[in-house]
N, C-alpha and C. Protein backbone atom coordinates (compact mmCIF):
# COMPACT_ATOMS: atom_id res chain seq x y z
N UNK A 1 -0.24 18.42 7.86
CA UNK A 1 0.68 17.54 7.16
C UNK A 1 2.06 18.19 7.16
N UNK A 2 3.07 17.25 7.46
CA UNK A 2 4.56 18.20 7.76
C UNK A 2 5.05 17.61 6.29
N UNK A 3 6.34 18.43 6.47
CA UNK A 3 7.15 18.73 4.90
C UNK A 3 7.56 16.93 4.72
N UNK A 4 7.20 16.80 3.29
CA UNK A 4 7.93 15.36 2.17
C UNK A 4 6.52 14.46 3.27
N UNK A 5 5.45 14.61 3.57
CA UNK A 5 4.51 14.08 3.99
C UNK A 5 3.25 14.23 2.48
N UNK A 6 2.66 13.52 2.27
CA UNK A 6 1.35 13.06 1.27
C UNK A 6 0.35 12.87 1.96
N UNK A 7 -0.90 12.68 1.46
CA UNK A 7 -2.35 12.14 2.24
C UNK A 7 -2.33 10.85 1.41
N UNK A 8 -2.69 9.77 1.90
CA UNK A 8 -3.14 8.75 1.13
C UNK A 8 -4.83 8.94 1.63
N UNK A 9 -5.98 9.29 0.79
CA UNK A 9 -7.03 8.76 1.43
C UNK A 9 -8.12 7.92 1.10
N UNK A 10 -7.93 7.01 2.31
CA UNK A 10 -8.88 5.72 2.30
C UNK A 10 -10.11 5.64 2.00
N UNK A 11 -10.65 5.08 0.86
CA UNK A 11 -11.79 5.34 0.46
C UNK A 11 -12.80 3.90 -0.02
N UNK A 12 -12.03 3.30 0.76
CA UNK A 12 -12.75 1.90 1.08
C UNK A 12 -14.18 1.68 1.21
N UNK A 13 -14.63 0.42 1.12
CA UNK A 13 -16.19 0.90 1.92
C UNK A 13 -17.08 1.82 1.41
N UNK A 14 -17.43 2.44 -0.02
CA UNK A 14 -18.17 3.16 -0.31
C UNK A 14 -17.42 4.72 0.69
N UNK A 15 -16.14 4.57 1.04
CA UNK A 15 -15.68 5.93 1.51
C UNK A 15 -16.48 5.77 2.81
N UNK A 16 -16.30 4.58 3.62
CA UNK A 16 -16.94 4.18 4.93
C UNK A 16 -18.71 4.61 5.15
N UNK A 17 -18.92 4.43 3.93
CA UNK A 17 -20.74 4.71 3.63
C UNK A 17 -20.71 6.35 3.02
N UNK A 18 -20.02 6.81 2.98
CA UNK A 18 -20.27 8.38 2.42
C UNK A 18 -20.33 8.98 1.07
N UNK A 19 -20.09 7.69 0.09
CA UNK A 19 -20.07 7.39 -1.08
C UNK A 19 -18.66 7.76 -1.68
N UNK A 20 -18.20 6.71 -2.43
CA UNK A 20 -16.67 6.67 -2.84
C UNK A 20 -16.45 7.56 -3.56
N UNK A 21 -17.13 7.51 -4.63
CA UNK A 21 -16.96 8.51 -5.90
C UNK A 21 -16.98 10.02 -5.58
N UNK A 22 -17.98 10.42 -5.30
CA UNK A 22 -18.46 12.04 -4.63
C UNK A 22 -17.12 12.29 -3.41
N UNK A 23 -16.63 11.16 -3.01
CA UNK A 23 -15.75 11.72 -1.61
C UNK A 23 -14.08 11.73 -2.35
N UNK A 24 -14.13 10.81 -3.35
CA UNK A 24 -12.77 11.00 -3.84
C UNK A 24 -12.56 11.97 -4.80
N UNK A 25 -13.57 12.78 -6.10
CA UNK A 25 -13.50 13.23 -6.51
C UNK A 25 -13.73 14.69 -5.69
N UNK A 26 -14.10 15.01 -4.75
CA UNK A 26 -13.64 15.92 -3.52
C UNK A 26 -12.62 16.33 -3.27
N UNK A 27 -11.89 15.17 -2.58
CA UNK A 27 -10.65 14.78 -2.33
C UNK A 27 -9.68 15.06 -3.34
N UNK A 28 -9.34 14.44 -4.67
CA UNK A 28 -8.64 14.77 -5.77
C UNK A 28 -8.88 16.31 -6.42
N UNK A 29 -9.89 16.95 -6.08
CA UNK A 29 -10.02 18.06 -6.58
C UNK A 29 -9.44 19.44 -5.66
N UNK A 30 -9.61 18.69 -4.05
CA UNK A 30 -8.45 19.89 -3.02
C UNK A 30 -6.72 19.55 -2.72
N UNK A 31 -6.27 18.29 -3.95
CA UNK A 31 -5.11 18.37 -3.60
C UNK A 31 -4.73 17.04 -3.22
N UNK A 32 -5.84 15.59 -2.55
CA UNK A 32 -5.19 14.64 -2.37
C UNK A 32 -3.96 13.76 -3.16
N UNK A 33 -3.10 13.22 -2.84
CA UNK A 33 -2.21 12.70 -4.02
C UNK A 33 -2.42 11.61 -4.49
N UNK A 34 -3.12 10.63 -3.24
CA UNK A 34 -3.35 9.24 -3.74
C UNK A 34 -4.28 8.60 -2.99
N UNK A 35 -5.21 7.16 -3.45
CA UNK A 35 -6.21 7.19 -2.52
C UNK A 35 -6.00 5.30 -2.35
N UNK A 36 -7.00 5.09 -1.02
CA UNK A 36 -6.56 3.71 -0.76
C UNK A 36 -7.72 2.93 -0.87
N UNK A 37 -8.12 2.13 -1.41
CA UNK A 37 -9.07 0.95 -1.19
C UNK A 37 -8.76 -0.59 -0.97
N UNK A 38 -9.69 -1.06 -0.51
CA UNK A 38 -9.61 -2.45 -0.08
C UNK A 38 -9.09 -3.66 -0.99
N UNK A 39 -10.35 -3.53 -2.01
CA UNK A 39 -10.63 -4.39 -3.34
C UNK A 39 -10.53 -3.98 -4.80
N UNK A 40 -9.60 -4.30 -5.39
CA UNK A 40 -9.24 -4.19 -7.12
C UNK A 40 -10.64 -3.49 -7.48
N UNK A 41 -12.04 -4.21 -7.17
CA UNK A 41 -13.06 -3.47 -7.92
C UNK A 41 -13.83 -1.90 -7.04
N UNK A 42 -13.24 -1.78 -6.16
CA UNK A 42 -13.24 -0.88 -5.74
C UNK A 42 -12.82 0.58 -6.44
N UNK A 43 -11.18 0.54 -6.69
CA UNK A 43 -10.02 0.81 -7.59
C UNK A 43 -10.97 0.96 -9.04
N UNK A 44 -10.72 -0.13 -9.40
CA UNK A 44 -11.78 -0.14 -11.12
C UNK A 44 -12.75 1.10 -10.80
N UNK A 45 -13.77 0.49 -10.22
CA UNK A 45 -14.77 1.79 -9.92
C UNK A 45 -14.52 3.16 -9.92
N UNK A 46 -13.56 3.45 -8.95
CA UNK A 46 -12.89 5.29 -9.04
C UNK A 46 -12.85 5.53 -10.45
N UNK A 47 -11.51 4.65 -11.07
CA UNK A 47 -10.95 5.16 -12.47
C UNK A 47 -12.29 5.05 -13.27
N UNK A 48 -13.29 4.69 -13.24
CA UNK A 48 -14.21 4.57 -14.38
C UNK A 48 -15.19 5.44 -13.95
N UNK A 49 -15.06 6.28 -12.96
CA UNK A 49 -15.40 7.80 -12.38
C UNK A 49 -15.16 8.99 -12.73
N UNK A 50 -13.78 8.38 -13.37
CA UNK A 50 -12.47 9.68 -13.95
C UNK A 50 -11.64 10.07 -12.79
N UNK A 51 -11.58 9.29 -11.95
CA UNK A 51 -10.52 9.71 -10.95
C UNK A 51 -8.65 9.58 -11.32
N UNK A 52 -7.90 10.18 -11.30
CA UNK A 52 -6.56 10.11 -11.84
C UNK A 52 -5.75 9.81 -11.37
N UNK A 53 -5.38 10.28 -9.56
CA UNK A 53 -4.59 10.13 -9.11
C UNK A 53 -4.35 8.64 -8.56
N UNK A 54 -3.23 8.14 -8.25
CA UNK A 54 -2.92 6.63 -7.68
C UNK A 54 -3.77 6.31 -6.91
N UNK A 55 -4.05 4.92 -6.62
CA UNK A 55 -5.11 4.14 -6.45
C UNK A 55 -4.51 3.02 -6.03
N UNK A 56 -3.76 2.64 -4.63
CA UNK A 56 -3.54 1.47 -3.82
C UNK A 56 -4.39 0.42 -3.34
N UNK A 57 -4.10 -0.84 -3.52
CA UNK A 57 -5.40 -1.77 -3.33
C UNK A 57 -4.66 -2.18 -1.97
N UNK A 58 -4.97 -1.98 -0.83
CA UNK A 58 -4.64 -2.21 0.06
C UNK A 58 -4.85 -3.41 1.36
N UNK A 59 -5.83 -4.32 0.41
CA UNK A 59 -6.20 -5.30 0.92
C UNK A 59 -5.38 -6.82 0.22
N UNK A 60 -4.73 -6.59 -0.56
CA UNK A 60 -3.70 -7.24 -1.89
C UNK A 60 -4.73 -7.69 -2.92
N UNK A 61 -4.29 -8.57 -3.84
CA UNK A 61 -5.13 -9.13 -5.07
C UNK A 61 -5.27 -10.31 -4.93
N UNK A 62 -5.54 -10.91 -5.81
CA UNK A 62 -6.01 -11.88 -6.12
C UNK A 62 -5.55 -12.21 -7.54
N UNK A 63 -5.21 -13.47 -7.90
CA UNK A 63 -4.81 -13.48 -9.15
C UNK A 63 -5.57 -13.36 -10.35
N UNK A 64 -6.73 -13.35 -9.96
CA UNK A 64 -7.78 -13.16 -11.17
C UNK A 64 -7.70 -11.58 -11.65
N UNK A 65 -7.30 -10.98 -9.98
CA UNK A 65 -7.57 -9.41 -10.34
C UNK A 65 -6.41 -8.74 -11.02
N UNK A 66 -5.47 -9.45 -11.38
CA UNK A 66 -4.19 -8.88 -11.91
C UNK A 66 -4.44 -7.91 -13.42
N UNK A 67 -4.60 -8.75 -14.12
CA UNK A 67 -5.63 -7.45 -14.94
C UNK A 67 -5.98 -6.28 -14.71
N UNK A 68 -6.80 -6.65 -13.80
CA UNK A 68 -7.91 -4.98 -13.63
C UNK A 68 -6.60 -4.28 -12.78
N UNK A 69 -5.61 -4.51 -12.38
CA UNK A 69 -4.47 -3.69 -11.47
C UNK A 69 -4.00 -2.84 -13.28
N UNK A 70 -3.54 -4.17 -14.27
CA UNK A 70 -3.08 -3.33 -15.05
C UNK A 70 -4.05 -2.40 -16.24
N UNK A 71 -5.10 -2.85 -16.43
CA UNK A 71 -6.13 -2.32 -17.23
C UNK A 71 -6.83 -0.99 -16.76
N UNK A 72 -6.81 -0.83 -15.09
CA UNK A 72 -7.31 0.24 -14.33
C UNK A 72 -6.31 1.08 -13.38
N UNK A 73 -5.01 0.86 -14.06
CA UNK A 73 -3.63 1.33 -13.46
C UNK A 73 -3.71 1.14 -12.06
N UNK A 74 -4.20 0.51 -11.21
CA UNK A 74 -3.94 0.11 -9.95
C UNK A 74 -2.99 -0.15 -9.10
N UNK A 75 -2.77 0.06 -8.21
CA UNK A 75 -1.20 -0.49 -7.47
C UNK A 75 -1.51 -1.44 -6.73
N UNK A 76 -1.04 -2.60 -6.92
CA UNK A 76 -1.14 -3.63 -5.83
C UNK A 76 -0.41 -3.60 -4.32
N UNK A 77 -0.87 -4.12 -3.45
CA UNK A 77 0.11 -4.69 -2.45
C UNK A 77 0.09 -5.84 -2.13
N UNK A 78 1.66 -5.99 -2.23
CA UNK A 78 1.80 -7.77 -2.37
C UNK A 78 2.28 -8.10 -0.75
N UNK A 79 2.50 -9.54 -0.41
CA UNK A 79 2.52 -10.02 0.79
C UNK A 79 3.53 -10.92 0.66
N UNK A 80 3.14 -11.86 -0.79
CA UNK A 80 3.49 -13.13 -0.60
C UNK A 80 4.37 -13.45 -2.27
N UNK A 81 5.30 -13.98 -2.71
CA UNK A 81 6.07 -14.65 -3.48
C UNK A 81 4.73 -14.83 -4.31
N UNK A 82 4.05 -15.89 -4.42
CA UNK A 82 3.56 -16.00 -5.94
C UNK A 82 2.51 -14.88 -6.23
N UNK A 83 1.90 -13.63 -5.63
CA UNK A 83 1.53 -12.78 -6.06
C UNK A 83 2.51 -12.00 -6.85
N UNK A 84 3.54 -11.67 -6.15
CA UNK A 84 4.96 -11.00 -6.94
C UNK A 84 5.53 -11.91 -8.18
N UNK A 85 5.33 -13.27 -8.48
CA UNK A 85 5.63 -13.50 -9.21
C UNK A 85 4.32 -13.51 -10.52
N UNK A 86 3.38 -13.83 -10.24
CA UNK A 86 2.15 -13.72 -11.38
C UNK A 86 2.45 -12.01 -11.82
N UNK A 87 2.21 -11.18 -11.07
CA UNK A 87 2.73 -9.94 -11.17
C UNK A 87 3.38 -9.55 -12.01
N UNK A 88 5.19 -9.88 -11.75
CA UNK A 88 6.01 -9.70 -12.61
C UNK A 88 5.63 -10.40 -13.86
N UNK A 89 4.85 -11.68 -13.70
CA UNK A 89 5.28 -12.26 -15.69
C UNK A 89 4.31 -11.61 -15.91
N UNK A 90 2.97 -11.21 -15.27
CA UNK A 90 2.08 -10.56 -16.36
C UNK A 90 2.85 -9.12 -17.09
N UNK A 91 3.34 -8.74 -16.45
CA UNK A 91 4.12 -7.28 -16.59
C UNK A 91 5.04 -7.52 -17.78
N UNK A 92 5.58 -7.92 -17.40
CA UNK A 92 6.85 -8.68 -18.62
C UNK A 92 6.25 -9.28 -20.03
N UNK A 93 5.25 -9.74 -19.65
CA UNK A 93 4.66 -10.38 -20.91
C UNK A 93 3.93 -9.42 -21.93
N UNK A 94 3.77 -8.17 -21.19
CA UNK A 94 2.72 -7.23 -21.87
C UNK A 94 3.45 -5.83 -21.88
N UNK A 95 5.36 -6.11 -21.78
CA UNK A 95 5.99 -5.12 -21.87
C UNK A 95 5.75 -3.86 -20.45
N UNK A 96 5.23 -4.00 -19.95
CA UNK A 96 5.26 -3.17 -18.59
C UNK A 96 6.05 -3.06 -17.24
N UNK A 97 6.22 -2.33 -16.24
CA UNK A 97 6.84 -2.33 -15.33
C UNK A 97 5.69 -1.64 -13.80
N UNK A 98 5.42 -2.82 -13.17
CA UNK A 98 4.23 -2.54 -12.14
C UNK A 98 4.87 -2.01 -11.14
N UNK A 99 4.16 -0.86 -10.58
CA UNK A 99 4.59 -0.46 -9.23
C UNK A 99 3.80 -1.18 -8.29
N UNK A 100 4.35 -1.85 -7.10
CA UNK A 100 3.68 -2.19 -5.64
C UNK A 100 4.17 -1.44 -5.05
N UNK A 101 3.22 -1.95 -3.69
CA UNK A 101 3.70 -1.60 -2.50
C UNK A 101 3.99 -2.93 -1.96
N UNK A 102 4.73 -2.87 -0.56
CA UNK A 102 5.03 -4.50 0.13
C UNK A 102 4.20 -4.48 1.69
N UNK A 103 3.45 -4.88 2.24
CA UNK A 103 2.94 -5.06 3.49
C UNK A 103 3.64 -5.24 4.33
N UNK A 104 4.13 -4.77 5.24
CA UNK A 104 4.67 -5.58 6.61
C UNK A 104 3.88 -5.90 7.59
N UNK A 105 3.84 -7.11 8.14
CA UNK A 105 3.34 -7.55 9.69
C UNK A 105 4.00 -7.01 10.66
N UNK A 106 3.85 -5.54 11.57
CA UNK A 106 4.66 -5.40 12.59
C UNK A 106 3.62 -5.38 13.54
N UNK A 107 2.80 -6.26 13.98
CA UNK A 107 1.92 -6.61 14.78
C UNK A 107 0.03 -7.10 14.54
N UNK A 108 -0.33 -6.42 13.74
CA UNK A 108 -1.68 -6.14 13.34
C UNK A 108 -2.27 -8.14 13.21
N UNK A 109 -1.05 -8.67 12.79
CA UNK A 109 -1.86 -10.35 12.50
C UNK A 109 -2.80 -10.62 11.48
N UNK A 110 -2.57 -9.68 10.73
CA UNK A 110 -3.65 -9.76 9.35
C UNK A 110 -3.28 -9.69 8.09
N UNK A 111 -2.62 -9.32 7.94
CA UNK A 111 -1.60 -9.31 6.12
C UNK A 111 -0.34 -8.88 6.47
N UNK A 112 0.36 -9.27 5.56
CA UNK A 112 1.99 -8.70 5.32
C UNK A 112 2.76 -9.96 5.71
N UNK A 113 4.21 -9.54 5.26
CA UNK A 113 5.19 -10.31 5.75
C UNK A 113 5.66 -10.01 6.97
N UNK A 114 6.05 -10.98 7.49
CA UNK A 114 6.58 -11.31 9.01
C UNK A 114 8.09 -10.64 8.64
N UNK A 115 8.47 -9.74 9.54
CA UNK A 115 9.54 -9.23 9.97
C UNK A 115 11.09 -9.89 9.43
N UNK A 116 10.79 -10.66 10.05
CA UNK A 116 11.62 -11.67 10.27
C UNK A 116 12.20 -12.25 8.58
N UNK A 117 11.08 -12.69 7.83
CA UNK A 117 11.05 -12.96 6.45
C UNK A 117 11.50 -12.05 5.25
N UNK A 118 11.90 -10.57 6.01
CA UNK A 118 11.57 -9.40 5.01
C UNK A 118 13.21 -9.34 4.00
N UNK A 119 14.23 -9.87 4.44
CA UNK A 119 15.48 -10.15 3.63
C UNK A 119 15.30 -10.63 2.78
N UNK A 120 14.67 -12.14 3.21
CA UNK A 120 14.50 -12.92 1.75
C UNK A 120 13.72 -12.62 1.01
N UNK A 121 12.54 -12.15 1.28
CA UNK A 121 11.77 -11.01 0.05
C UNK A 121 11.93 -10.54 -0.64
N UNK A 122 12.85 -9.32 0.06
CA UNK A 122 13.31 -8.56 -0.43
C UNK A 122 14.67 -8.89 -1.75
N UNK A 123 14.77 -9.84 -1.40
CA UNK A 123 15.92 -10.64 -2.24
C UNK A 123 15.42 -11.23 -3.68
N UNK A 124 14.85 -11.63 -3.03
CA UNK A 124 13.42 -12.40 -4.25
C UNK A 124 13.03 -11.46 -5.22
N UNK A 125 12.42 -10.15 -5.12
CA UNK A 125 12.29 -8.95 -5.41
C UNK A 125 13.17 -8.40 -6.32
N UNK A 126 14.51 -8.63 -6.06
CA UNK A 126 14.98 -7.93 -6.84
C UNK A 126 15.60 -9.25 -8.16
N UNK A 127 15.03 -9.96 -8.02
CA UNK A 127 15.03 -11.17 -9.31
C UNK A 127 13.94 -10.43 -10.58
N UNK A 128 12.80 -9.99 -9.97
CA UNK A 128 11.76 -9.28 -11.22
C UNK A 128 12.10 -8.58 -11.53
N UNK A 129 12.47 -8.79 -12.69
CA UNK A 129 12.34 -7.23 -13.53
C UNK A 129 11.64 -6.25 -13.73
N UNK A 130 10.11 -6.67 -13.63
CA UNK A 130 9.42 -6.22 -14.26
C UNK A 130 8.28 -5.33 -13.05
N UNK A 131 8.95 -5.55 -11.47
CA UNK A 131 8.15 -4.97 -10.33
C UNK A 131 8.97 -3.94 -10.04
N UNK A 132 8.27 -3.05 -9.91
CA UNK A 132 9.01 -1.55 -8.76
C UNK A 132 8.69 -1.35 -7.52
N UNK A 133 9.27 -1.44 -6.34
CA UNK A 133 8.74 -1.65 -5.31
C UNK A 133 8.64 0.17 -5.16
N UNK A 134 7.60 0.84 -4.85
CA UNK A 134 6.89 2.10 -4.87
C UNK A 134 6.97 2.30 -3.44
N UNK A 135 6.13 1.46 -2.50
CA UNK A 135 6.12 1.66 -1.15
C UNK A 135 6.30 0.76 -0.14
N UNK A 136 6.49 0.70 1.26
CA UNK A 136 6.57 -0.18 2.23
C UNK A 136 5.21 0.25 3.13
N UNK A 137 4.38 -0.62 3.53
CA UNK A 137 3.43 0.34 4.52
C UNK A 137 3.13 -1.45 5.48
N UNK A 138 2.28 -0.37 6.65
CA UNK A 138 1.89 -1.63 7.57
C UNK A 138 0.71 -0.76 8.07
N UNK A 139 0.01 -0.95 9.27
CA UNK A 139 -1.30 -1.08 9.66
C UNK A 139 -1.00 -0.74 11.30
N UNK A 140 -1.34 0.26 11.84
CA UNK A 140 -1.25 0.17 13.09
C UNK A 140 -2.51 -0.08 13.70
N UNK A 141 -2.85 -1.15 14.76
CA UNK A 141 -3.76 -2.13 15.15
C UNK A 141 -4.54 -1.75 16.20
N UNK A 142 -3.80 -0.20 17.35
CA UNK A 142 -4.32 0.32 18.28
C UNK A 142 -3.90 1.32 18.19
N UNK A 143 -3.64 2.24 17.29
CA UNK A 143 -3.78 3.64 17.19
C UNK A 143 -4.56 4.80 18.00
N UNK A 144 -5.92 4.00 18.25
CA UNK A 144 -6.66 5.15 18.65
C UNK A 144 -6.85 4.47 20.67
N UNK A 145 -6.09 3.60 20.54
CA UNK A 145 -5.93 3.45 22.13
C UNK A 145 -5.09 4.80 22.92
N UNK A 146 -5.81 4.68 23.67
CA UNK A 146 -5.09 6.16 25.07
C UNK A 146 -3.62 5.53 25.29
N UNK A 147 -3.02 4.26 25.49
CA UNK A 147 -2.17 3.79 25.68
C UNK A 147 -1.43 3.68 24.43
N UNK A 148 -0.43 4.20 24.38
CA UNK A 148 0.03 3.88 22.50
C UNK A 148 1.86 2.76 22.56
N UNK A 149 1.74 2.15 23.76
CA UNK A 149 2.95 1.43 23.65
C UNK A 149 3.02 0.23 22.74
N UNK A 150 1.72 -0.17 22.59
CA UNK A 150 1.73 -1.20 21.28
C UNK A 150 2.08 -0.98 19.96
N UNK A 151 1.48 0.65 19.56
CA UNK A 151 1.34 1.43 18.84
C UNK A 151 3.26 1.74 18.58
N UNK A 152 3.62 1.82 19.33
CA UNK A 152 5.27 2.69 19.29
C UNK A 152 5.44 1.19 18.84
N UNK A 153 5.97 -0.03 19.52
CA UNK A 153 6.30 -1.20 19.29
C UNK A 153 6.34 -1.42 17.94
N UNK A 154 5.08 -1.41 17.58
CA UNK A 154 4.48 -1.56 15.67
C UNK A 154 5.95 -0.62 14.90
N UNK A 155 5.34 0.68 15.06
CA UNK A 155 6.21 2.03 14.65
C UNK A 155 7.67 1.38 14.88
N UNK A 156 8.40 1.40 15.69
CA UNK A 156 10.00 1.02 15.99
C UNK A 156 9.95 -0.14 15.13
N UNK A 157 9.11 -1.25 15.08
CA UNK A 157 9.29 -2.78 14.05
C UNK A 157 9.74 -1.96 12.59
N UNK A 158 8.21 -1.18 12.33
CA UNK A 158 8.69 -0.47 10.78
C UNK A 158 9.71 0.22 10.12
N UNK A 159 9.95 0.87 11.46
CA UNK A 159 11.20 1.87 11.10
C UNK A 159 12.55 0.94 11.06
N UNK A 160 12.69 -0.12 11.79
CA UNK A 160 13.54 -1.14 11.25
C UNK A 160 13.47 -1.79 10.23
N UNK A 161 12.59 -2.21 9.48
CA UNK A 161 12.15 -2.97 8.93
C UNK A 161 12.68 -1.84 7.69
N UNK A 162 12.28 -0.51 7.39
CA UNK A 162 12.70 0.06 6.37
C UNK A 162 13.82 -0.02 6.46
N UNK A 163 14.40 0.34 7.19
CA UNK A 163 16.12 0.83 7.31
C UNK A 163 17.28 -0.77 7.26
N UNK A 164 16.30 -1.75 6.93
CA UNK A 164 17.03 -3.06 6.76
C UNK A 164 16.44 -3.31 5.35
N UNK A 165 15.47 -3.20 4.64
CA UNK A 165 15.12 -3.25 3.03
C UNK A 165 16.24 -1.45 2.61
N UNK A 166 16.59 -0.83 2.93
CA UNK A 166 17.08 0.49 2.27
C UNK A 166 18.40 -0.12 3.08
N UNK A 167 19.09 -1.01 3.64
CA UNK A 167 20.43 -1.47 3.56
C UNK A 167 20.62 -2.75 2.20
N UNK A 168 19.23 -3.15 2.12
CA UNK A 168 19.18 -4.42 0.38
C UNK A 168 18.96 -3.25 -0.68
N UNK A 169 19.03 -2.11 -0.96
CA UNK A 169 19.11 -1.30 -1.72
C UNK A 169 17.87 -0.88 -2.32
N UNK A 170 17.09 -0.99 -1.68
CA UNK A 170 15.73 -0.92 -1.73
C UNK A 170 15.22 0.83 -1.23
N UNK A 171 15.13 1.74 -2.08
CA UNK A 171 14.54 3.12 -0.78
C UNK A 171 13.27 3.54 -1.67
N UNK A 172 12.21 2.67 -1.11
CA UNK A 172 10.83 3.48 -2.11
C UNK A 172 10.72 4.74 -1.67
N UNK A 173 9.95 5.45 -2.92
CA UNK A 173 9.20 6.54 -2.30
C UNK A 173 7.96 6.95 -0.97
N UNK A 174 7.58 5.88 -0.93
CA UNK A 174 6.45 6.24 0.24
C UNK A 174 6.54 5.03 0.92
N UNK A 175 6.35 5.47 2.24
CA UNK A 175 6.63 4.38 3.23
C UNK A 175 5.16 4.82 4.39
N UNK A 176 4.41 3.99 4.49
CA UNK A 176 3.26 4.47 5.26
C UNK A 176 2.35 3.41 6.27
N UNK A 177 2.17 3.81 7.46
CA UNK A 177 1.57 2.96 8.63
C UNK A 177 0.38 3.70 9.41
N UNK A 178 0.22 5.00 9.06
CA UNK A 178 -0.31 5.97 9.97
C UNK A 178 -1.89 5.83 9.07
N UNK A 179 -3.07 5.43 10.27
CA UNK A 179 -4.12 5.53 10.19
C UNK A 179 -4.75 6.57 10.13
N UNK A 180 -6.00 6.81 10.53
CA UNK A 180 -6.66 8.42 11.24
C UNK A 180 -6.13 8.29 12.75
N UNK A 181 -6.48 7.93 13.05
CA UNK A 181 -5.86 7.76 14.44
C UNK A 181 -4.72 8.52 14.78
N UNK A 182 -3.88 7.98 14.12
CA UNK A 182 -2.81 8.05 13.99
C UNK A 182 -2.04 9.66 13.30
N UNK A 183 -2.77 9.67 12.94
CA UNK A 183 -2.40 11.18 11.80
C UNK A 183 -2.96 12.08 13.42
N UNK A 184 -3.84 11.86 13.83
CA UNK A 184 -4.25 13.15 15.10
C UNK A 184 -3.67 12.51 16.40
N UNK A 185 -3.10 11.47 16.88
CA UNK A 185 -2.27 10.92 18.20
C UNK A 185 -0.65 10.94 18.17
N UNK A 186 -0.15 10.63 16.75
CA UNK A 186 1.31 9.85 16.37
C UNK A 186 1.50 10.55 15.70
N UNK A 187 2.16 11.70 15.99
CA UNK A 187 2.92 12.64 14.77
C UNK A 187 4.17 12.13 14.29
């Protein structure tokens, strides 16, 4: 891991069958900073483990699950306008200030905002009061391909994509796209 670099680790999936709990409390005990799962009850589960450190739901929510984001300190990632807005009024209504993260689509075709859309978002965004945008992340889709020009493509989208939300005055702390794959191919 190089310098102002973190581990986020993914612990989705029962920790991809290896069991969540036993692998994160591992993990949190040599130093990880923050860990990623799919589903809000995923998240719930850790913290009711005693796990401490941040806890990204990386698959986004659901509005039912807004709660358990704030009841089980969770971080959401949002995609779309009325998640960010249920978000913010729950926040506001119960005196709080939620950290997200924001998804980008820079290829993957599966969650996030489209490139293209990320101004007005980002615009939108800064109407809540009551959201902190924490991170920017996306998904690289062929990471562990021998060929990584899709892979760079993705990467160059993101790195624009930040450097046009941090010209709307936007500079989260963590900005993240890098898989496993990716952590041992894409330095």
């Amino acid at each position: 891991v190089g310098p102002n670099v973190e581990v986020m680790a993914v612990v989705k999936a029962n920790a991809y069958g290896h069991g969540d709990i036993g692998v994160a409390k591992t993990l949190e005990e040599a130093g990880c900073e923050m860990f990623g799962v799919a589903f809000a009850e995923e998240g719930a589960r850790l913290r009711q483990s005693g796990i401490k450190r941040p806890i990204v739901i990386l698959g986004g929510i659901y509005p039912s699950q807004i709660q358990d984001c704030f009841e089980f300190d969770l971080t959401p990632v949002i995609f779309d306008s009325d998640t960010a807005t249920l978000l913010d009024s729950f926040a506001k209504k119960h005196g709080k200030k939620k950290p997200v993260h924001v998804k980008i689509d820079t290829g993957m075709g599966r969650l996030g905002i489209l490139p293209r859309r990320i101004v007005g978002f980002f615009q939108e965004l800064k109407t809540f009061g009551n959201l902190a945008v924490e991170g920017i992340l996306s998904h690289l889709s062929e990471a562990e391909a021998v060929d990584k020009q899709f892979s760079q493509k993705q990467l160059d989208t993101f790195l624009k994509t930040i450097s046009i939300v941090q010209g709307l005055g936007c500079d989260p702390p963590y900005m993240h796209i890098a898989n496993s794959a990716a952590i041992m191919d894409l330095p």
